[in-house]
C-alpha atoms as a PDB file:
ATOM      1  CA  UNK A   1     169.418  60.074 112.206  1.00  0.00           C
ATOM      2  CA  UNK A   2     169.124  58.977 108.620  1.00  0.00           C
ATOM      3  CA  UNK A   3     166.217  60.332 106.437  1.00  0.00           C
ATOM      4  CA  UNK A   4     163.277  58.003 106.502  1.00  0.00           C
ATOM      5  CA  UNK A   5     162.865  56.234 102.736  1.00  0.00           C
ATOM      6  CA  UNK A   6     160.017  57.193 100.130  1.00  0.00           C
ATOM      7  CA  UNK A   7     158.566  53.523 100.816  1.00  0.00           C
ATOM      8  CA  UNK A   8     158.696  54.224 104.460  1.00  0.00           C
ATOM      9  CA  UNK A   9     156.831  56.961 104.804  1.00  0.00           C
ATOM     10  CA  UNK A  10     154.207  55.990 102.791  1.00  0.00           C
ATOM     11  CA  UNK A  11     154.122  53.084 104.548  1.00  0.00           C
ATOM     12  CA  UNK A  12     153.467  54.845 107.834  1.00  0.00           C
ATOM     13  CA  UNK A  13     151.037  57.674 106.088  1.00  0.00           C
ATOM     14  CA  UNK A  14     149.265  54.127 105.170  1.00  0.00           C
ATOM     15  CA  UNK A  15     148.898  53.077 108.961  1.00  0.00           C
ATOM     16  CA  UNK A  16     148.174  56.504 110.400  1.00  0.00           C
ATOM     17  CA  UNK A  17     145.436  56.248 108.134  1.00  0.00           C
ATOM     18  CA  UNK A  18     144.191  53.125 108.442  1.00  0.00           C
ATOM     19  CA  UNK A  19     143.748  53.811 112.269  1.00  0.00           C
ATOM     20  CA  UNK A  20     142.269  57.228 111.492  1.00  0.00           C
ATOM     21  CA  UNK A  21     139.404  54.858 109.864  1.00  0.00           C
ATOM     22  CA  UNK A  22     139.229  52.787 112.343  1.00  0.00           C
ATOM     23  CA  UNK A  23     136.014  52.350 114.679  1.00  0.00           C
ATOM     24  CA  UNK A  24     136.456  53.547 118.483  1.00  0.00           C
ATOM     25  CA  UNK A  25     137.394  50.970 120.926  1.00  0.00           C
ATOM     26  CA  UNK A  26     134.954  50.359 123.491  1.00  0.00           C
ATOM     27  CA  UNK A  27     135.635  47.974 127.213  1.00  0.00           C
ATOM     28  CA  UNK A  28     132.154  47.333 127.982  1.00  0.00           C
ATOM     29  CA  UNK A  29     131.614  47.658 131.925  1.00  0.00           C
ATOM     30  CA  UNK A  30     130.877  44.541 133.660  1.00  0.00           C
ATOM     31  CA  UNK A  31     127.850  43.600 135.048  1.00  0.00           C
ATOM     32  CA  UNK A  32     127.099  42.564 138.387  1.00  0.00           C
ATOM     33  CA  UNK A  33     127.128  39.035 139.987  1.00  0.00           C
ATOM     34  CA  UNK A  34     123.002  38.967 139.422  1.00  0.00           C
ATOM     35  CA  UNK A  35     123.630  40.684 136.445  1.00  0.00           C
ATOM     36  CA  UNK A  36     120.514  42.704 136.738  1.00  0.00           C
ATOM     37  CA  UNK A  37     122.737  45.945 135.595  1.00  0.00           C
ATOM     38  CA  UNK A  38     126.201  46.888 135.687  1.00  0.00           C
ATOM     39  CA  UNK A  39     129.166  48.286 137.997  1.00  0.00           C
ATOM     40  CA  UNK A  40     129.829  51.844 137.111  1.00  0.00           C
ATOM     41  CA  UNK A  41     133.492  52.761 136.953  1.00  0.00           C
ATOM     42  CA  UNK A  42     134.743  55.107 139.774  1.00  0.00           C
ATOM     43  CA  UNK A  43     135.927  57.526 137.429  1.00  0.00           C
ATOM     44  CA  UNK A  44     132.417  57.684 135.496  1.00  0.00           C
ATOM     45  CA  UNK A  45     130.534  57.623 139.337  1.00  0.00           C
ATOM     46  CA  UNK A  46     132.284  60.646 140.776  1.00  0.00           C
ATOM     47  CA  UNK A  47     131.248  62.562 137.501  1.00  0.00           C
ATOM     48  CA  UNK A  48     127.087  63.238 139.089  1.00  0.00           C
ATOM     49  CA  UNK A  49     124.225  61.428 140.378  1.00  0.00           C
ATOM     50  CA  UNK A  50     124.070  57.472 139.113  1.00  0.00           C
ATOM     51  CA  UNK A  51     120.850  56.371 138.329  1.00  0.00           C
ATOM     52  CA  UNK A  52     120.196  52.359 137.139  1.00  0.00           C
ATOM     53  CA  UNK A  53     118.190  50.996 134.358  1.00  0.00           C
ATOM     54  CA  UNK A  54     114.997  48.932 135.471  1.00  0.00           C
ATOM     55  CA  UNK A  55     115.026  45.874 133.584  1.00  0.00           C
ATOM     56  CA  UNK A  56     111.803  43.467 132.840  1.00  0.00           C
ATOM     57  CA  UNK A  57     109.466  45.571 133.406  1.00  0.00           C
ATOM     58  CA  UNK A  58     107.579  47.451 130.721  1.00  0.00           C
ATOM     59  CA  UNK A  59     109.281  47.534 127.033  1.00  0.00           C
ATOM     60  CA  UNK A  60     112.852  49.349 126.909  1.00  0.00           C
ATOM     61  CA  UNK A  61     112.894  48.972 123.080  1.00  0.00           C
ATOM     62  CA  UNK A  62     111.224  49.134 120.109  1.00  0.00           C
ATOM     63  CA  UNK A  63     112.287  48.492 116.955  1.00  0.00           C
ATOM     64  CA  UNK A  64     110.806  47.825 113.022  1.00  0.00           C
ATOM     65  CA  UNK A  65     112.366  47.021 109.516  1.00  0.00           C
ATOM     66  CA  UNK A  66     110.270  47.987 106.611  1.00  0.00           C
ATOM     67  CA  UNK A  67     111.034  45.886 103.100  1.00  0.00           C
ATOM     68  CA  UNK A  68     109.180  45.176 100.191  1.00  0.00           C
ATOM     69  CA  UNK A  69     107.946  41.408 101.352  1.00  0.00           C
ATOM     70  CA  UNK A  70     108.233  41.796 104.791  1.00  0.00           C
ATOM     71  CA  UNK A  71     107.644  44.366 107.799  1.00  0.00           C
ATOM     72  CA  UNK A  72     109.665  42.859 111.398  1.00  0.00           C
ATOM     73  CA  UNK A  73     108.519  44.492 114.360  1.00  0.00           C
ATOM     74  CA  UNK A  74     110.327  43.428 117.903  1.00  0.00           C
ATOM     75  CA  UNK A  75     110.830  44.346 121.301  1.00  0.00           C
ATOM     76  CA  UNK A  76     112.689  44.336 124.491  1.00  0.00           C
ATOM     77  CA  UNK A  77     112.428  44.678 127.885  1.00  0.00           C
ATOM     78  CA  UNK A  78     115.945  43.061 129.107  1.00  0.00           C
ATOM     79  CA  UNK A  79     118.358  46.319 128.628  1.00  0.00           C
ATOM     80  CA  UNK A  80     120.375  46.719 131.657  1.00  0.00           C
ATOM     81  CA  UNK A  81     122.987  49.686 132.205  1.00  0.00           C
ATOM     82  CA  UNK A  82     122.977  53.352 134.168  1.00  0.00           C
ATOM     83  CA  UNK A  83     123.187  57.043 133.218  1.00  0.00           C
ATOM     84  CA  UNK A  84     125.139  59.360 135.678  1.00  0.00           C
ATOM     85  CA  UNK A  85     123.808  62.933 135.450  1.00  0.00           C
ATOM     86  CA  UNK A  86     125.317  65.735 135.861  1.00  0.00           C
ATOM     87  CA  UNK A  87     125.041  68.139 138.818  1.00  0.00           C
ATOM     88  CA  UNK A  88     125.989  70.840 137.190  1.00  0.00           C
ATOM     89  CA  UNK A  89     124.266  70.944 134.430  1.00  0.00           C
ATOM     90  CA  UNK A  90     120.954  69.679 134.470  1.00  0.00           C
ATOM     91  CA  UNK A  91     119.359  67.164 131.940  1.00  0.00           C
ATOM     92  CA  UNK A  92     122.496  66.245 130.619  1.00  0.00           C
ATOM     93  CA  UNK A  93     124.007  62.607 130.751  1.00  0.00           C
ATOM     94  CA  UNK A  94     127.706  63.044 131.747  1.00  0.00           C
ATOM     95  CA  UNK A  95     128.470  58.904 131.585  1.00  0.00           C
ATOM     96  CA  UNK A  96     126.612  56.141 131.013  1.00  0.00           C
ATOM     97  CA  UNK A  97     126.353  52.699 129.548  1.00  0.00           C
ATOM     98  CA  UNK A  98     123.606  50.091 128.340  1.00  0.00           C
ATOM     99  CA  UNK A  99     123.279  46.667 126.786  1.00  0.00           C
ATOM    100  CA  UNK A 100     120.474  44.741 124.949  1.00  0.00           C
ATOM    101  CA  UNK A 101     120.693  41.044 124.796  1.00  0.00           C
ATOM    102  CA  UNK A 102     120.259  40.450 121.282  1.00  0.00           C
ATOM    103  CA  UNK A 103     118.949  36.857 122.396  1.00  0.00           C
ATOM    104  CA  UNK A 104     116.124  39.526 124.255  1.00  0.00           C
ATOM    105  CA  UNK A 105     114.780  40.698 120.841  1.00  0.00           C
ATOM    106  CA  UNK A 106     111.425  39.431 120.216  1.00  0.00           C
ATOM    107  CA  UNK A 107     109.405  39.651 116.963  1.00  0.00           C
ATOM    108  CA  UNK A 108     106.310  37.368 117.750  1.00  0.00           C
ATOM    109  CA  UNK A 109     107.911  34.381 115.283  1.00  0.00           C
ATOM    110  CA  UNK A 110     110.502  31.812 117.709  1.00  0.00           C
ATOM    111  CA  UNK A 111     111.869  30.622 114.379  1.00  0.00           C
ATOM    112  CA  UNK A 112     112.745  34.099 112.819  1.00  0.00           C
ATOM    113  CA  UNK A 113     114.126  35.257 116.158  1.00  0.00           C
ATOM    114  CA  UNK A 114     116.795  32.180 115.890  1.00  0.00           C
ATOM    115  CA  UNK A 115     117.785  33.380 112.365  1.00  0.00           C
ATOM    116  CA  UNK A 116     118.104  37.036 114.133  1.00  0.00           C
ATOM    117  CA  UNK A 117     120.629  36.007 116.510  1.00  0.00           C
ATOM    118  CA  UNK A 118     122.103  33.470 114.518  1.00  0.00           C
ATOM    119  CA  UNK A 119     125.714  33.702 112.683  1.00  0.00           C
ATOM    120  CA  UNK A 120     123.939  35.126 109.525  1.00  0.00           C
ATOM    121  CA  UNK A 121     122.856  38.015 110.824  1.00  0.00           C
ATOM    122  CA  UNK A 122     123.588  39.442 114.003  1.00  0.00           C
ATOM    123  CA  UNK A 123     125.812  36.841 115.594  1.00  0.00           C
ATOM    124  CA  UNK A 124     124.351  36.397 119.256  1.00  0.00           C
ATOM    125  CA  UNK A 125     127.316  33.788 119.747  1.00  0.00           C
ATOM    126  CA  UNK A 126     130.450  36.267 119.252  1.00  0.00           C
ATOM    127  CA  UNK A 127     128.584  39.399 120.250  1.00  0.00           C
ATOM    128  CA  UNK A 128     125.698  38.733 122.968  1.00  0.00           C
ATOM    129  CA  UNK A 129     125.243  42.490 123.317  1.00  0.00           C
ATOM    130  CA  UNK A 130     124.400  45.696 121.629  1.00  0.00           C
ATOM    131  CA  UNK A 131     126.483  48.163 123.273  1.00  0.00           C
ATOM    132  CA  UNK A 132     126.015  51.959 123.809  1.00  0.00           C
ATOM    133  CA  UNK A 133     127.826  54.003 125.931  1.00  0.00           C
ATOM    134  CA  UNK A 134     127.338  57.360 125.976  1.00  0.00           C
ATOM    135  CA  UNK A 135     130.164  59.577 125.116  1.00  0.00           C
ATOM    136  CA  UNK A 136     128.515  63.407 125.641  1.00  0.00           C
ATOM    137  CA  UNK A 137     125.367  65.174 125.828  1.00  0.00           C
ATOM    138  CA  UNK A 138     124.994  68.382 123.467  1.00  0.00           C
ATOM    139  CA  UNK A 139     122.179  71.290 122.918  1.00  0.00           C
ATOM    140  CA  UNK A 140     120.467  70.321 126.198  1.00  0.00           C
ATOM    141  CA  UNK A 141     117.650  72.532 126.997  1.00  0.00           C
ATOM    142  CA  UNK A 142     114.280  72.669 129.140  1.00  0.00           C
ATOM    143  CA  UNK A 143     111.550  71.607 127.176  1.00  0.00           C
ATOM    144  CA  UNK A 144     108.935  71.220 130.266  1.00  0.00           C
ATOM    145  CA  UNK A 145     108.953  72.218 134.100  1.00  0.00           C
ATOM    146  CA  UNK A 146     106.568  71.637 136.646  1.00  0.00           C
ATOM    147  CA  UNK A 147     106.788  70.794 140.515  1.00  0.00           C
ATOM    148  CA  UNK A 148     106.956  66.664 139.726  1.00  0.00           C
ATOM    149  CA  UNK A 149     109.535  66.943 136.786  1.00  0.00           C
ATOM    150  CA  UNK A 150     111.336  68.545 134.559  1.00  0.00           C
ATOM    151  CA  UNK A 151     112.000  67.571 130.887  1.00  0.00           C
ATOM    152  CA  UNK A 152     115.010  68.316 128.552  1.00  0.00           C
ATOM    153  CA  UNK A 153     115.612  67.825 124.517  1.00  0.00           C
ATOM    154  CA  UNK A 154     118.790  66.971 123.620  1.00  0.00           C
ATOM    155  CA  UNK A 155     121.652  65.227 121.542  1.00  0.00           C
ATOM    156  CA  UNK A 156     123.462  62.081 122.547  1.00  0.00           C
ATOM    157  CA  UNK A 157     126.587  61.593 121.176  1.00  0.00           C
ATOM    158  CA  UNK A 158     127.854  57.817 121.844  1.00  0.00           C
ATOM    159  CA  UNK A 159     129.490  54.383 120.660  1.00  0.00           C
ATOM    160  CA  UNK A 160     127.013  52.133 119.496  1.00  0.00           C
ATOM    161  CA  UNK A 161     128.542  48.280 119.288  1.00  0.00           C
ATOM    162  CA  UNK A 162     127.062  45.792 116.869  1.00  0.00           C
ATOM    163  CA  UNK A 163     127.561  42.731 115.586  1.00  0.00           C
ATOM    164  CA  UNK A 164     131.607  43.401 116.642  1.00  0.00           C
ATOM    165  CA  UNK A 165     131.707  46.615 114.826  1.00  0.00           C
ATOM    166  CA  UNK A 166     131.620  50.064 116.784  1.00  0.00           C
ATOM    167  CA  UNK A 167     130.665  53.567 115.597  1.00  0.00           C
ATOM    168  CA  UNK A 168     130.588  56.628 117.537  1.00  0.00           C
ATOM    169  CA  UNK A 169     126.593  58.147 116.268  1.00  0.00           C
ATOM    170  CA  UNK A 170     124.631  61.206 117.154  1.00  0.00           C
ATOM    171  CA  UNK A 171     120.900  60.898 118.387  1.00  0.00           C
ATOM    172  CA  UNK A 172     119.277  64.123 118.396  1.00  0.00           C
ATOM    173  CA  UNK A 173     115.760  64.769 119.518  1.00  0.00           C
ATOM    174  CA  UNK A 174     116.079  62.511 122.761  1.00  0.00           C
ATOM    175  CA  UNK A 175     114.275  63.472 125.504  1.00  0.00           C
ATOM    176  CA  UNK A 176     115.310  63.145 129.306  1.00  0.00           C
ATOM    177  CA  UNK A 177     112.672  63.673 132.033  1.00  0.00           C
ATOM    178  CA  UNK A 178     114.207  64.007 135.584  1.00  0.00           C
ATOM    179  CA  UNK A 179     111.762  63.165 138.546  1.00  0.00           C
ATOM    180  CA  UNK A 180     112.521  63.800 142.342  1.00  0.00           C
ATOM    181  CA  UNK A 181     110.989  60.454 144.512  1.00  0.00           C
ATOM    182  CA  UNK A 182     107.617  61.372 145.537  1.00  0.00           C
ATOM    183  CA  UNK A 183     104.455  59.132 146.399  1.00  0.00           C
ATOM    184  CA  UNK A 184     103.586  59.045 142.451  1.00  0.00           C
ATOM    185  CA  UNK A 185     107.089  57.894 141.322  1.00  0.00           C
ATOM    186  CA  UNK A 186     107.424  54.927 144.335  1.00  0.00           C
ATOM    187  CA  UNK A 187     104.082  53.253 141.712  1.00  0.00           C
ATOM    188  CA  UNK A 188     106.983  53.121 138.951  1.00  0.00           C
ATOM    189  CA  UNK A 189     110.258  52.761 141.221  1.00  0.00           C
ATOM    190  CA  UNK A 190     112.172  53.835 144.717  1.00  0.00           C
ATOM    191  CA  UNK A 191     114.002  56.569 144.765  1.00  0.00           C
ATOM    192  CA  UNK A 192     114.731  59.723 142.024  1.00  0.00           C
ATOM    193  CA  UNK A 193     113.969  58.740 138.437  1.00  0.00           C
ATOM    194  CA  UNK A 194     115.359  59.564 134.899  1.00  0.00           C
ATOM    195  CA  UNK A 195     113.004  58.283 131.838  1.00  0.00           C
ATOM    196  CA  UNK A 196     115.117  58.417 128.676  1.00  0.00           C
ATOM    197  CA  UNK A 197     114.090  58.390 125.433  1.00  0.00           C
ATOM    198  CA  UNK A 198     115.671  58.061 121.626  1.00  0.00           C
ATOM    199  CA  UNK A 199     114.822  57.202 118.164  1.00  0.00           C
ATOM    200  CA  UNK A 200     117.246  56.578 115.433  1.00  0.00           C
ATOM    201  CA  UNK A 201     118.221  54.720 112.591  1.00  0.00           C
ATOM    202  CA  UNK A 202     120.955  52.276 112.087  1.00  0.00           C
ATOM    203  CA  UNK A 203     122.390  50.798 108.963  1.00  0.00           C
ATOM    204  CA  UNK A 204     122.944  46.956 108.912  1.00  0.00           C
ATOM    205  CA  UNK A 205     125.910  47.680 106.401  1.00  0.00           C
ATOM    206  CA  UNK A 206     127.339  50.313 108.541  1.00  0.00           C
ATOM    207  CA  UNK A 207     128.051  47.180 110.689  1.00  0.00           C
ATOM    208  CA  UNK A 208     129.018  45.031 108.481  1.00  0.00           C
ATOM    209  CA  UNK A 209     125.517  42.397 108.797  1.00  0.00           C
ATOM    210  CA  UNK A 210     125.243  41.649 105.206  1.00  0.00           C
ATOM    211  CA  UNK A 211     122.841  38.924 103.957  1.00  0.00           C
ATOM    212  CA  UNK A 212     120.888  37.784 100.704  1.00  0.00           C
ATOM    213  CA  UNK A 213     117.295  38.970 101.995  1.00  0.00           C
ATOM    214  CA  UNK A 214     118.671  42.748 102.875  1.00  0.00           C
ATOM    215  CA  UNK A 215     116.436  44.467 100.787  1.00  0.00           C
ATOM    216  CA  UNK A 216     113.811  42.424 100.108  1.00  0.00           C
ATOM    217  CA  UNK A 217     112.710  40.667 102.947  1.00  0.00           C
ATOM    218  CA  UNK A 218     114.734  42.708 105.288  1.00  0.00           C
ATOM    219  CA  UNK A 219     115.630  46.622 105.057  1.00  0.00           C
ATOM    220  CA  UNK A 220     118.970  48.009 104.821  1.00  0.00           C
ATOM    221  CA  UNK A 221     117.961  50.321 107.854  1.00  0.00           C
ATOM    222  CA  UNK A 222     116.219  49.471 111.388  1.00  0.00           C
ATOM    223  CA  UNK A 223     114.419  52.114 112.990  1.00  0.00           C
ATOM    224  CA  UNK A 224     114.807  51.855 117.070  1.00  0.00           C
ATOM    225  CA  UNK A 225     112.366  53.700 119.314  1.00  0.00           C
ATOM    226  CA  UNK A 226     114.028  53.435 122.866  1.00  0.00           C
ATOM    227  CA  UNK A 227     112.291  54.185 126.391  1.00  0.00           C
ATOM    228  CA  UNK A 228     114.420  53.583 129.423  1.00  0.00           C
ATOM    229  CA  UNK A 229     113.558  54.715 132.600  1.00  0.00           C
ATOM    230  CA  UNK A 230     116.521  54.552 135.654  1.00  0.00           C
ATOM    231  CA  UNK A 231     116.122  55.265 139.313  1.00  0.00           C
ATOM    232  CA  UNK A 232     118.985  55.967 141.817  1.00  0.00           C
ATOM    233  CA  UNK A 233     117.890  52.796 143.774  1.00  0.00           C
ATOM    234  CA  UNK A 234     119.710  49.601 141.752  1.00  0.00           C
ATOM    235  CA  UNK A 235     117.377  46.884 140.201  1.00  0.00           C
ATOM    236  CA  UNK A 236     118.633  44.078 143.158  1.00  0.00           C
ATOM    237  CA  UNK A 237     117.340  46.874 145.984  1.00  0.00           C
ATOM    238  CA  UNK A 238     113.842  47.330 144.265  1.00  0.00           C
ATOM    239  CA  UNK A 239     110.772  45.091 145.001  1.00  0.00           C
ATOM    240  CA  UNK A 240     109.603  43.132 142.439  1.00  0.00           C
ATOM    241  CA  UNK A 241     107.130  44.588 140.225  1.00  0.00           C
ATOM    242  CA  UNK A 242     104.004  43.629 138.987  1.00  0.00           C
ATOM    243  CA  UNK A 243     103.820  43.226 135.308  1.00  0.00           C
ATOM    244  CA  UNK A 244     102.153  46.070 134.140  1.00  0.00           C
ATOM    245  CA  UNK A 245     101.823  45.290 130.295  1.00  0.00           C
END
Protein backbone atom coordinates (compact mmCIF):
# COMPACT_ATOMS: atom_id res chain seq x y z
CA UNK A 1 0.00 0.00 0.00
CA UNK A 2 1.60 3.22 -1.10
CA UNK A 3 2.54 5.90 1.54
CA UNK A 4 -0.22 8.40 1.98
CA UNK A 5 1.05 12.09 0.46
CA UNK A 6 2.06 15.19 2.73
CA UNK A 7 -1.23 16.95 1.28
CA UNK A 8 -3.18 13.93 2.23
CA UNK A 9 -2.62 13.63 5.50
CA UNK A 10 -3.05 16.94 6.35
CA UNK A 11 -5.98 16.86 4.64
CA UNK A 12 -7.41 14.12 6.83
CA UNK A 13 -5.67 15.62 10.24
CA UNK A 14 -7.97 18.68 8.86
CA UNK A 15 -11.28 16.53 8.95
CA UNK A 16 -10.52 14.52 12.07
CA UNK A 17 -10.41 17.80 13.46
CA UNK A 18 -13.03 19.50 12.20
CA UNK A 19 -15.37 16.67 13.57
CA UNK A 20 -13.49 16.71 16.87
CA UNK A 21 -15.11 20.43 16.97
CA UNK A 22 -18.07 19.53 16.02
CA UNK A 23 -21.33 19.78 18.31
CA UNK A 24 -22.95 16.27 19.42
CA UNK A 25 -25.68 14.99 17.33
CA UNK A 26 -28.85 14.70 19.00
CA UNK A 27 -32.44 12.55 17.42
CA UNK A 28 -34.90 14.17 19.52
CA UNK A 29 -37.57 11.45 20.72
CA UNK A 30 -40.91 11.83 19.31
CA UNK A 31 -43.76 12.86 20.98
CA UNK A 32 -46.94 11.24 21.29
CA UNK A 33 -50.09 11.46 19.04
CA UNK A 34 -51.62 14.18 21.79
CA UNK A 35 -48.34 15.34 22.10
CA UNK A 36 -48.74 16.05 25.74
CA UNK A 37 -45.04 14.37 26.28
CA UNK A 38 -42.98 12.01 24.53
CA UNK A 39 -42.34 8.12 23.79
CA UNK A 40 -39.33 6.99 25.68
CA UNK A 41 -37.03 4.71 23.73
CA UNK A 42 -36.94 1.02 24.93
CA UNK A 43 -33.41 1.13 25.44
CA UNK A 44 -33.61 4.42 27.71
CA UNK A 45 -37.05 2.68 29.56
CA UNK A 46 -35.42 -0.54 30.67
CA UNK A 47 -32.57 1.67 32.24
CA UNK A 48 -35.10 2.55 35.86
CA UNK A 49 -38.33 3.91 36.79
CA UNK A 50 -39.92 6.49 33.94
CA UNK A 51 -41.51 9.29 35.30
CA UNK A 52 -43.40 12.11 32.77
CA UNK A 53 -43.27 15.80 32.80
CA UNK A 54 -46.68 17.57 33.76
CA UNK A 55 -47.23 20.15 31.31
CA UNK A 56 -49.63 23.43 31.77
CA UNK A 57 -49.81 23.48 34.96
CA UNK A 58 -47.76 25.75 37.18
CA UNK A 59 -44.49 27.47 35.49
CA UNK A 60 -41.71 24.86 34.25
CA UNK A 61 -39.37 27.79 33.38
CA UNK A 62 -38.06 30.83 34.21
CA UNK A 63 -35.86 32.80 32.54
CA UNK A 64 -34.31 36.76 32.51
CA UNK A 65 -31.76 38.78 30.33
CA UNK A 66 -30.20 41.69 32.03
CA UNK A 67 -28.77 44.67 29.50
CA UNK A 68 -28.10 48.10 29.85
CA UNK A 69 -31.67 49.43 28.26
CA UNK A 70 -33.60 46.60 28.85
CA UNK A 71 -34.33 43.71 31.51
CA UNK A 72 -36.71 40.55 29.59
CA UNK A 73 -38.22 38.37 31.98
CA UNK A 74 -40.39 35.20 30.51
CA UNK A 75 -41.88 32.07 31.32
CA UNK A 76 -43.16 28.71 30.49
CA UNK A 77 -45.33 26.23 31.43
CA UNK A 78 -45.52 24.03 28.02
CA UNK A 79 -42.17 21.75 28.54
CA UNK A 80 -43.03 18.26 27.87
CA UNK A 81 -40.45 15.23 28.20
CA UNK A 82 -39.58 12.35 31.07
CA UNK A 83 -36.65 11.47 33.36
CA UNK A 84 -36.03 7.67 33.99
CA UNK A 85 -34.35 7.16 37.39
CA UNK A 86 -32.27 4.91 38.35
CA UNK A 87 -32.93 1.95 40.67
CA UNK A 88 -29.81 1.54 41.65
CA UNK A 89 -28.70 4.48 42.51
CA UNK A 90 -30.97 6.79 43.95
CA UNK A 91 -31.51 10.52 42.92
CA UNK A 92 -29.76 10.11 39.89
CA UNK A 93 -31.33 10.61 36.31
CA UNK A 94 -30.06 7.66 34.18
CA UNK A 95 -32.07 8.99 30.72
CA UNK A 96 -34.18 11.54 30.01
CA UNK A 97 -35.37 14.12 27.56
CA UNK A 98 -37.36 17.56 27.47
CA UNK A 99 -38.51 20.23 25.07
CA UNK A 100 -39.71 23.89 25.41
CA UNK A 101 -41.71 25.35 22.64
CA UNK A 102 -39.92 28.39 22.00
CA UNK A 103 -43.39 29.73 20.57
CA UNK A 104 -44.32 28.88 24.69
CA UNK A 105 -41.96 31.66 25.94
CA UNK A 106 -43.81 34.48 27.30
CA UNK A 107 -42.43 37.89 28.37
CA UNK A 108 -45.71 39.94 29.06
CA UNK A 109 -45.13 42.04 25.48
CA UNK A 110 -47.10 39.84 22.24
CA UNK A 111 -44.98 41.99 19.95
CA UNK A 112 -41.48 41.27 21.53
CA UNK A 113 -42.38 37.60 21.88
CA UNK A 114 -42.83 37.54 17.82
CA UNK A 115 -39.32 39.09 17.44
CA UNK A 116 -38.18 36.17 20.04
CA UNK A 117 -39.23 33.44 17.91
CA UNK A 118 -38.75 35.08 14.81
CA UNK A 119 -35.76 34.33 12.17
CA UNK A 120 -33.62 37.07 13.93
CA UNK A 121 -33.25 35.57 16.90
CA UNK A 122 -34.18 32.27 17.87
CA UNK A 123 -35.78 30.91 14.74
CA UNK A 124 -39.14 29.21 16.00
CA UNK A 125 -39.68 28.24 12.18
CA UNK A 126 -36.46 25.88 11.65
CA UNK A 127 -36.10 24.95 15.29
CA UNK A 128 -39.61 24.82 17.25
CA UNK A 129 -37.81 23.33 20.25
CA UNK A 130 -35.16 23.77 22.83
CA UNK A 131 -33.84 20.43 23.35
CA UNK A 132 -32.15 18.80 26.41
CA UNK A 133 -31.52 15.43 26.89
CA UNK A 134 -29.78 14.34 29.59
CA UNK A 135 -26.61 12.52 29.03
CA UNK A 136 -25.42 11.54 32.94
CA UNK A 137 -25.92 12.45 36.41
CA UNK A 138 -22.61 13.11 38.55
CA UNK A 139 -21.78 13.92 42.47
CA UNK A 140 -25.31 12.86 43.48
CA UNK A 141 -25.80 12.96 47.12
CA UNK A 142 -28.67 13.20 49.89
CA UNK A 143 -29.23 16.58 50.76
CA UNK A 144 -32.69 15.92 52.79
CA UNK A 145 -34.64 12.71 54.05
CA UNK A 146 -37.75 12.40 55.70
CA UNK A 147 -40.72 9.78 55.54
CA UNK A 148 -42.58 11.90 52.42
CA UNK A 149 -39.30 12.51 50.36
CA UNK A 150 -36.05 12.50 49.89
CA UNK A 151 -33.89 15.21 48.19
CA UNK A 152 -30.54 14.95 46.25
CA UNK A 153 -27.88 17.77 44.88
CA UNK A 154 -26.35 17.00 41.92
CA UNK A 155 -24.72 17.62 38.39
CA UNK A 156 -26.44 17.13 35.08
CA UNK A 157 -24.41 16.59 32.35
CA UNK A 158 -26.53 16.89 28.92
CA UNK A 159 -27.05 18.21 25.20
CA UNK A 160 -28.73 21.33 25.18
CA UNK A 161 -30.19 22.16 21.39
CA UNK A 162 -30.74 25.74 20.31
CA UNK A 163 -31.48 27.61 17.63
CA UNK A 164 -29.96 24.33 15.43
CA UNK A 165 -26.79 24.33 17.33
CA UNK A 166 -26.08 21.58 20.10
CA UNK A 167 -23.64 21.59 23.04
CA UNK A 168 -23.14 19.00 25.53
CA UNK A 169 -23.19 21.54 29.19
CA UNK A 170 -22.85 20.77 32.83
CA UNK A 171 -25.54 22.06 35.41
CA UNK A 172 -24.36 21.68 38.80
CA UNK A 173 -26.31 22.55 41.88
CA UNK A 174 -29.66 20.90 40.57
CA UNK A 175 -31.73 19.51 42.92
CA UNK A 176 -33.98 16.28 42.54
CA UNK A 177 -36.67 15.54 45.17
CA UNK A 178 -38.14 11.96 44.86
CA UNK A 179 -41.71 11.48 46.43
CA UNK A 180 -43.51 8.03 46.92
CA UNK A 181 -47.64 8.62 45.98
CA UNK A 182 -49.30 9.37 49.13
CA UNK A 183 -52.63 11.38 49.91
CA UNK A 184 -50.45 14.79 49.85
CA UNK A 185 -48.80 14.13 46.43
CA UNK A 186 -52.42 12.91 44.58
CA UNK A 187 -53.18 17.35 45.35
CA UNK A 188 -50.12 17.81 42.81
CA UNK A 189 -50.36 14.48 40.61
CA UNK A 190 -51.18 10.43 40.56
CA UNK A 191 -48.76 8.30 41.20
CA UNK A 192 -44.73 8.65 42.48
CA UNK A 193 -43.28 12.09 41.78
CA UNK A 194 -39.81 13.58 40.85
CA UNK A 195 -39.60 17.63 41.14
CA UNK A 196 -36.46 18.72 39.27
CA UNK A 197 -34.79 21.68 39.48
CA UNK A 198 -31.74 23.72 37.57
CA UNK A 199 -30.33 27.06 37.04
CA UNK A 200 -27.80 27.96 34.50
CA UNK A 201 -26.57 30.24 32.09
CA UNK A 202 -26.46 30.06 28.39
CA UNK A 203 -24.61 32.13 25.88
CA UNK A 204 -26.62 33.38 22.80
CA UNK A 205 -23.18 33.29 20.85
CA UNK A 206 -22.39 29.89 22.02
CA UNK A 207 -25.36 29.16 19.66
CA UNK A 208 -24.73 31.09 17.15
CA UNK A 209 -28.09 33.84 17.80
CA UNK A 210 -26.28 36.92 16.92
CA UNK A 211 -28.15 40.25 16.51
CA UNK A 212 -27.55 44.16 16.58
CA UNK A 213 -29.33 44.74 20.12
CA UNK A 214 -27.04 41.84 21.93
CA UNK A 215 -25.64 43.92 24.38
CA UNK A 216 -27.59 46.69 24.68
CA UNK A 217 -31.02 45.91 24.65
CA UNK A 218 -30.45 42.27 25.02
CA UNK A 219 -27.56 40.39 27.10
CA UNK A 220 -25.07 38.16 25.70
CA UNK A 221 -26.16 35.59 28.48
CA UNK A 222 -29.80 34.30 29.63
CA UNK A 223 -30.11 33.08 32.98
CA UNK A 224 -32.80 29.99 33.15
CA UNK A 225 -34.29 28.97 36.48
CA UNK A 226 -36.06 25.55 35.67
CA UNK A 227 -38.74 23.64 37.94
CA UNK A 228 -40.15 20.48 36.49
CA UNK A 229 -41.98 18.18 38.37
CA UNK A 230 -42.77 14.37 36.65
CA UNK A 231 -44.95 11.63 37.98
CA UNK A 232 -44.91 7.93 36.85
CA UNK A 233 -48.59 8.36 35.69
CA UNK A 234 -48.32 10.10 31.88
CA UNK A 235 -49.97 13.60 31.38
CA UNK A 236 -53.03 11.85 28.98
CA UNK A 237 -53.83 9.39 32.27
CA UNK A 238 -54.00 12.41 34.77
CA UNK A 239 -57.21 14.46 35.46
CA UNK A 240 -57.20 17.76 34.52
CA UNK A 241 -55.98 20.18 36.93
CA UNK A 242 -57.14 23.19 38.26
CA UNK A 243 -55.02 26.15 37.55
CA UNK A 244 -53.30 26.80 40.53
CA UNK A 245 -51.36 30.11 39.63
Amino acid sequence: MKALSLASTLSLVGLLALAADQAPQVTPAQKTSDGKTLVIPAAEKAKGAAYYALTGRDRQVYFESNAPLENIKGQSNKVIGYAVMSTRTPGSVVAGEWHLPVSSMKTGIDLRDEHLASKDWLNAESNPDIIFKVRETRDVRIVKAADAFTSYAATLVGDLSLHGVTKTITIPGSTITVMNASETTKAVAKGDLVALRSKFTVSLADYGVSHPAIGMKVAGEVSLDVSLYLATVPPNKQDAPANRR
